[in-house]
N, C-alpha and C. Protein backbone atom coordinates (compact mmCIF):
# COMPACT_ATOMS: atom_id res chain seq x y z
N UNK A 1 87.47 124.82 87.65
CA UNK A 1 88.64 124.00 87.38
C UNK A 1 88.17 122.60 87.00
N UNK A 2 88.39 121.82 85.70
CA UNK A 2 88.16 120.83 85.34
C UNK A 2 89.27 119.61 86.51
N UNK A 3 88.41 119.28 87.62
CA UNK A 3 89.50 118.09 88.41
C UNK A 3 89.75 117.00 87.49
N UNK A 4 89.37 116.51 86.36
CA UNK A 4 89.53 115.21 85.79
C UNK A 4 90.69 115.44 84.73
N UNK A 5 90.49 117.01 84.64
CA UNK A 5 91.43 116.77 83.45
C UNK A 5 92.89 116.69 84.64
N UNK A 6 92.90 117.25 85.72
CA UNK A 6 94.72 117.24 86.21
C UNK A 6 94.90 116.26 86.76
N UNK A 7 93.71 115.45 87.29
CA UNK A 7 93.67 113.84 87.91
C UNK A 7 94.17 113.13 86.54
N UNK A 8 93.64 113.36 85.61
CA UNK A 8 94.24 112.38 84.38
C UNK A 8 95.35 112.53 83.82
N UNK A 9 96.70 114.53 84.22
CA UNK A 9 97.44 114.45 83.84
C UNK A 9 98.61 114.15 84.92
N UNK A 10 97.85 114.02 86.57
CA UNK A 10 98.83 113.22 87.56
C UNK A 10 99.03 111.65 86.77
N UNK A 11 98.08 110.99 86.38
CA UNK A 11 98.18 110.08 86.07
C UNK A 11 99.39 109.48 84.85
N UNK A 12 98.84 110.57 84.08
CA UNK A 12 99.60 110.50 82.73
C UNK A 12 101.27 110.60 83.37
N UNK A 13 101.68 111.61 84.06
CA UNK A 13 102.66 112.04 84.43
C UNK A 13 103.29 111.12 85.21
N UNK A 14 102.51 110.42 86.04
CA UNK A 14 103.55 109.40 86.74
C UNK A 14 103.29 107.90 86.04
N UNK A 15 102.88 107.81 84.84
CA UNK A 15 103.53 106.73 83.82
C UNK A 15 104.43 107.00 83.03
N UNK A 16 104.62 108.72 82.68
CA UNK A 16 105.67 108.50 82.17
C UNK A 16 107.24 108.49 83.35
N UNK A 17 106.62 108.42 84.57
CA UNK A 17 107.96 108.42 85.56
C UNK A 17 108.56 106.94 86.09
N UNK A 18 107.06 106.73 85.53
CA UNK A 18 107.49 104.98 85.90
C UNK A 18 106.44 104.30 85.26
N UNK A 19 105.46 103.88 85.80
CA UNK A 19 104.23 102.89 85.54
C UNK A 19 103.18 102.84 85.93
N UNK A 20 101.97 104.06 85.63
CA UNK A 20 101.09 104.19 86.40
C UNK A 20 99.60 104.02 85.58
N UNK A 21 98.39 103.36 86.24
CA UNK A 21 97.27 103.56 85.37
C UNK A 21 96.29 103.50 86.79
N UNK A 22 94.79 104.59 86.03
CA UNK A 22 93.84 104.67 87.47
C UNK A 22 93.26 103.15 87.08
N UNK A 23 93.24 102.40 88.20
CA UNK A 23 92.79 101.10 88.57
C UNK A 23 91.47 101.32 88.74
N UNK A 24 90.94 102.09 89.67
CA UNK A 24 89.69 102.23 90.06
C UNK A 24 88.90 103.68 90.60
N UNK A 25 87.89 104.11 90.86
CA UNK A 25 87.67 105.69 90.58
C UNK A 25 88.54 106.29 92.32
N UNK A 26 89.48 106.98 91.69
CA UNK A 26 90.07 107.76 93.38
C UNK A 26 91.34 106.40 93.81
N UNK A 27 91.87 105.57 92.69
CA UNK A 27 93.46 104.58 93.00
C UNK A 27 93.74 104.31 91.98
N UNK A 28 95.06 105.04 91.83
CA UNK A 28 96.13 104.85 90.74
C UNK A 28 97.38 103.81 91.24
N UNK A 29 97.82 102.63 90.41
CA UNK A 29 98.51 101.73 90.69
C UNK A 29 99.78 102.27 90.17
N UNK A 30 100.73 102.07 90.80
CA UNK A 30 102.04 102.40 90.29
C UNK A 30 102.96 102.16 90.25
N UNK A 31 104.06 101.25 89.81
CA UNK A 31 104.94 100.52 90.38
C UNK A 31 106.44 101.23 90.34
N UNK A 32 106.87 101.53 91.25
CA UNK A 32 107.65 102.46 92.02
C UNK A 32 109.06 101.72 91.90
N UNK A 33 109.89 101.96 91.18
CA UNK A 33 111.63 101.38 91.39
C UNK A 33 111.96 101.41 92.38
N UNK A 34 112.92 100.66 92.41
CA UNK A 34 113.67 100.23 94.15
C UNK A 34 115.08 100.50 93.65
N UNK A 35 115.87 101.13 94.98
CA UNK A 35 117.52 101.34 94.82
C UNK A 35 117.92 100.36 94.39
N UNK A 36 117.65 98.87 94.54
CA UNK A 36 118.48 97.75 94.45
C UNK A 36 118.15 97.67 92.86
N UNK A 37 117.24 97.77 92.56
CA UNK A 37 116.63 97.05 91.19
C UNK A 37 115.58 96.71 91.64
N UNK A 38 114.28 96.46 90.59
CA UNK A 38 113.07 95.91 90.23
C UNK A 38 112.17 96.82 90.90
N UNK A 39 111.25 96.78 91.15
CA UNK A 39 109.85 97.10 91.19
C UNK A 39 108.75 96.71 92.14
N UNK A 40 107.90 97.45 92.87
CA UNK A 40 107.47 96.94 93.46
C UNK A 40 105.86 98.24 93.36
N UNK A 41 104.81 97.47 94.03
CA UNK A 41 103.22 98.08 93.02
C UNK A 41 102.96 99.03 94.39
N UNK A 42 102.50 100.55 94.31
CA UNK A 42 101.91 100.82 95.55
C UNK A 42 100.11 101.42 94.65
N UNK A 43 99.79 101.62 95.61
CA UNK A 43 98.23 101.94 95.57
C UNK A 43 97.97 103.43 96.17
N UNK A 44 97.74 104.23 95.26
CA UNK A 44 97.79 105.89 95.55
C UNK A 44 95.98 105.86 95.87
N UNK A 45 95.62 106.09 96.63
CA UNK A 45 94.50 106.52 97.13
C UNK A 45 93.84 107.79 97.44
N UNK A 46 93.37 108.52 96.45
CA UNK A 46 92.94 110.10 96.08
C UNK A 46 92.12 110.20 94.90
N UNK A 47 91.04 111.30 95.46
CA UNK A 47 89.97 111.57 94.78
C UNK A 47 91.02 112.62 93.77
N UNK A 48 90.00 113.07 92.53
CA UNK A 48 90.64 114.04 91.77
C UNK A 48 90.39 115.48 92.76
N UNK A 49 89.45 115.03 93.70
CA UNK A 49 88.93 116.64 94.38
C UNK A 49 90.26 116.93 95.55
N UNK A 50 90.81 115.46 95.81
CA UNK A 50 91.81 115.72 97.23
C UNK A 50 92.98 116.02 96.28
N UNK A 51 93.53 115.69 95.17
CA UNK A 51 95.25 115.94 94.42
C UNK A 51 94.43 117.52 94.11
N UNK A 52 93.54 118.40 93.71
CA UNK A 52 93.34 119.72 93.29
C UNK A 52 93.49 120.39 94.71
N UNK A 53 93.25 119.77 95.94
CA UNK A 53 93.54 119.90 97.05
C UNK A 53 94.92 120.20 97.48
N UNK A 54 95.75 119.49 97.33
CA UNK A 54 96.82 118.69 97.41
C UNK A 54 97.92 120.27 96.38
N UNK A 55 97.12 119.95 95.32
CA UNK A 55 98.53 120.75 94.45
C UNK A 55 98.33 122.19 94.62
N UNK A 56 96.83 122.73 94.60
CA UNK A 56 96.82 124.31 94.72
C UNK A 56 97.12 124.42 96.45
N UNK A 57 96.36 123.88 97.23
CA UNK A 57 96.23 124.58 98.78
C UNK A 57 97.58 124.38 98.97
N UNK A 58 98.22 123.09 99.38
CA UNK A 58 99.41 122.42 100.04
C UNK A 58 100.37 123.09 99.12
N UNK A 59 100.43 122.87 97.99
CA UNK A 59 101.68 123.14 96.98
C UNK A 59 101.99 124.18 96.20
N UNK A 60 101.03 124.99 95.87
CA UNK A 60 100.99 126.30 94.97
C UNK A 60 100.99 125.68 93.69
N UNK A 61 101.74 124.68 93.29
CA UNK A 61 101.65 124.01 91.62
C UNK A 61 101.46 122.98 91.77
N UNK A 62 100.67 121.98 90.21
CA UNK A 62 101.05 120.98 90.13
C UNK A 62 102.60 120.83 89.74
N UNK A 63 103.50 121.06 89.72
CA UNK A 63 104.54 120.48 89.49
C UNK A 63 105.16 120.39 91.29
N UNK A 64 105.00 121.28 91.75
CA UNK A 64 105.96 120.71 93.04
C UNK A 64 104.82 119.67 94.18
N UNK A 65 103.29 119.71 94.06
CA UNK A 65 103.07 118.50 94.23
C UNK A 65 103.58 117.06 93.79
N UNK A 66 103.18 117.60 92.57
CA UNK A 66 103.73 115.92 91.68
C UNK A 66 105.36 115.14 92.56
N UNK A 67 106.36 116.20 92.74
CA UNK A 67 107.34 116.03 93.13
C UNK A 67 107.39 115.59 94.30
N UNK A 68 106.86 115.81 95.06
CA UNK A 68 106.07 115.51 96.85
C UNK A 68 105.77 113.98 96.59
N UNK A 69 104.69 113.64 95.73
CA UNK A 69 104.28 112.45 95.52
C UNK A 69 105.22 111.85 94.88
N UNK A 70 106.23 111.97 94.13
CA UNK A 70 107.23 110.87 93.88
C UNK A 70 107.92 110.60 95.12
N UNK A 71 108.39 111.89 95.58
CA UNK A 71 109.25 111.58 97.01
C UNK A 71 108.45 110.52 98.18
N UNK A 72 107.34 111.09 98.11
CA UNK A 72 106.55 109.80 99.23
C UNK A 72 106.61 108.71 98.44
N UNK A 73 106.49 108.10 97.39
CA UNK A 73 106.29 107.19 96.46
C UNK A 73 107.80 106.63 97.29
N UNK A 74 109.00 107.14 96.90
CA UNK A 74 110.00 107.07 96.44
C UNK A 74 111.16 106.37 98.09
N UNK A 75 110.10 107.20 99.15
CA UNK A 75 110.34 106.85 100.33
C UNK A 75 109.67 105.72 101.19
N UNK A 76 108.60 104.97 100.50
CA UNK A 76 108.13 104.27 101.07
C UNK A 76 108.61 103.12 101.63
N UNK A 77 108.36 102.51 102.74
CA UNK A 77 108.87 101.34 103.18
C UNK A 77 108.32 99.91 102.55
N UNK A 78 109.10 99.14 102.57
CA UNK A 78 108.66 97.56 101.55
C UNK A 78 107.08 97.17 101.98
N UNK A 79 107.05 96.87 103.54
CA UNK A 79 105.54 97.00 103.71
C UNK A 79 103.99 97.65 103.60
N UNK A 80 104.61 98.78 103.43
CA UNK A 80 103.82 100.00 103.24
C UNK A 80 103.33 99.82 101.25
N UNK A 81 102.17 99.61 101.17
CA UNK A 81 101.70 99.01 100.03
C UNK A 81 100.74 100.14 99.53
N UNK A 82 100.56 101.46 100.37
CA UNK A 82 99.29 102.42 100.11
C UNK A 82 99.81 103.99 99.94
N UNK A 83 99.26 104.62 99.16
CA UNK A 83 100.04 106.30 99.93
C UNK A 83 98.53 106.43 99.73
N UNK A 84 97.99 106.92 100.49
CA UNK A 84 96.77 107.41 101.30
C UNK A 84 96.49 109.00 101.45
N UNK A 85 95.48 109.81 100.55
CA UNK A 85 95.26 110.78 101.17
C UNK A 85 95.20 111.40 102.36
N UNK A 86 95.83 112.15 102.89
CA UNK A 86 95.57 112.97 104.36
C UNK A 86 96.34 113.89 104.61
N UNK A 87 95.30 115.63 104.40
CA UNK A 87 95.75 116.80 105.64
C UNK A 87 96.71 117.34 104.08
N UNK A 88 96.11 116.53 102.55
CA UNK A 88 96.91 118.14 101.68
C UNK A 88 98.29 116.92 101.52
N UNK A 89 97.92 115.67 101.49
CA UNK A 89 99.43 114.70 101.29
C UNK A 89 99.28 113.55 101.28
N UNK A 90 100.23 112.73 101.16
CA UNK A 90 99.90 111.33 101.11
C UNK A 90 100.85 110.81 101.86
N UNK A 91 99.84 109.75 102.75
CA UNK A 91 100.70 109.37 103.93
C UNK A 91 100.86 107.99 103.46
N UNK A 92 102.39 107.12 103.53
CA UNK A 92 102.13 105.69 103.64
C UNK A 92 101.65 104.85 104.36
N UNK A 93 100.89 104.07 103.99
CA UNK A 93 100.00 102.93 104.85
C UNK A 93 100.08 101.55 104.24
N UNK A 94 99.74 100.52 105.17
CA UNK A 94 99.63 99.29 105.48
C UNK A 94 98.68 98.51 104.49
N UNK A 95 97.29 99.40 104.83
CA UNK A 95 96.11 99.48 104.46
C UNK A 95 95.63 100.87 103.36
N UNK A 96 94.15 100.59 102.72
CA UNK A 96 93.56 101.68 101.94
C UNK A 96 93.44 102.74 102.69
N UNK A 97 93.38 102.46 103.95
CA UNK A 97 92.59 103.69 104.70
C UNK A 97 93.60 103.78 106.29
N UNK A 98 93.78 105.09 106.54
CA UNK A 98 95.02 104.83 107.70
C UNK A 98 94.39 104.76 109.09
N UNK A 99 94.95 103.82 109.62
CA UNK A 99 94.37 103.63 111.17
C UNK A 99 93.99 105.16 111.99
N UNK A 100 93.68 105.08 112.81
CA UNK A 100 93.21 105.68 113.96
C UNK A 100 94.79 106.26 114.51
């Protein structure tokens, strides 16, 4: 399984859902709409090896992953600035990396 090519079409896919580009190798920046209006940036933190993770083990497709990750995207709290790989998902965090 080529991981770069579906890491590059998570990517592709959630710019065209909103605004997304890989920032750095394993964090895609994304700026996520708000109910009220405007925008606000979170920091997706995942290797291409953890989303091939993520969409076959956890999800059976990339499409109902992808959907998972908007919903966490979509649910995040104002402080919560990270969705963080962990356990096949992405958890929101504070930080790059989730506490203890």
């Amino acid at each position: 399984m080529d991981l770069a090519k579906y890491y590059r079409r998570l990517v592709r896919d959630l710019d065209g859902w909103s605004s997304a580009a890989e920032v750095a190798p394993g964090r895609i920046r994304v700026s996520v709409r708000q109910a009220g209006g405007g925008c606000r940036t979170v920091v997706i933190v995942m290797t291409p090896a953890e989303w091939e993770n993520m969409f076959t083990v956890a999800h059976g497709s990339f499409d109902s992953a992808f959907d998972r990750v908007k919903q966490t995207l979509l649910a995040m709290k104002p402080h919560e600035r990270f969705a963080v790989y962990a356990d096949y998902g992405l958890e929101p965090s504070t930080t790059e990396t989730l506490l203890g």
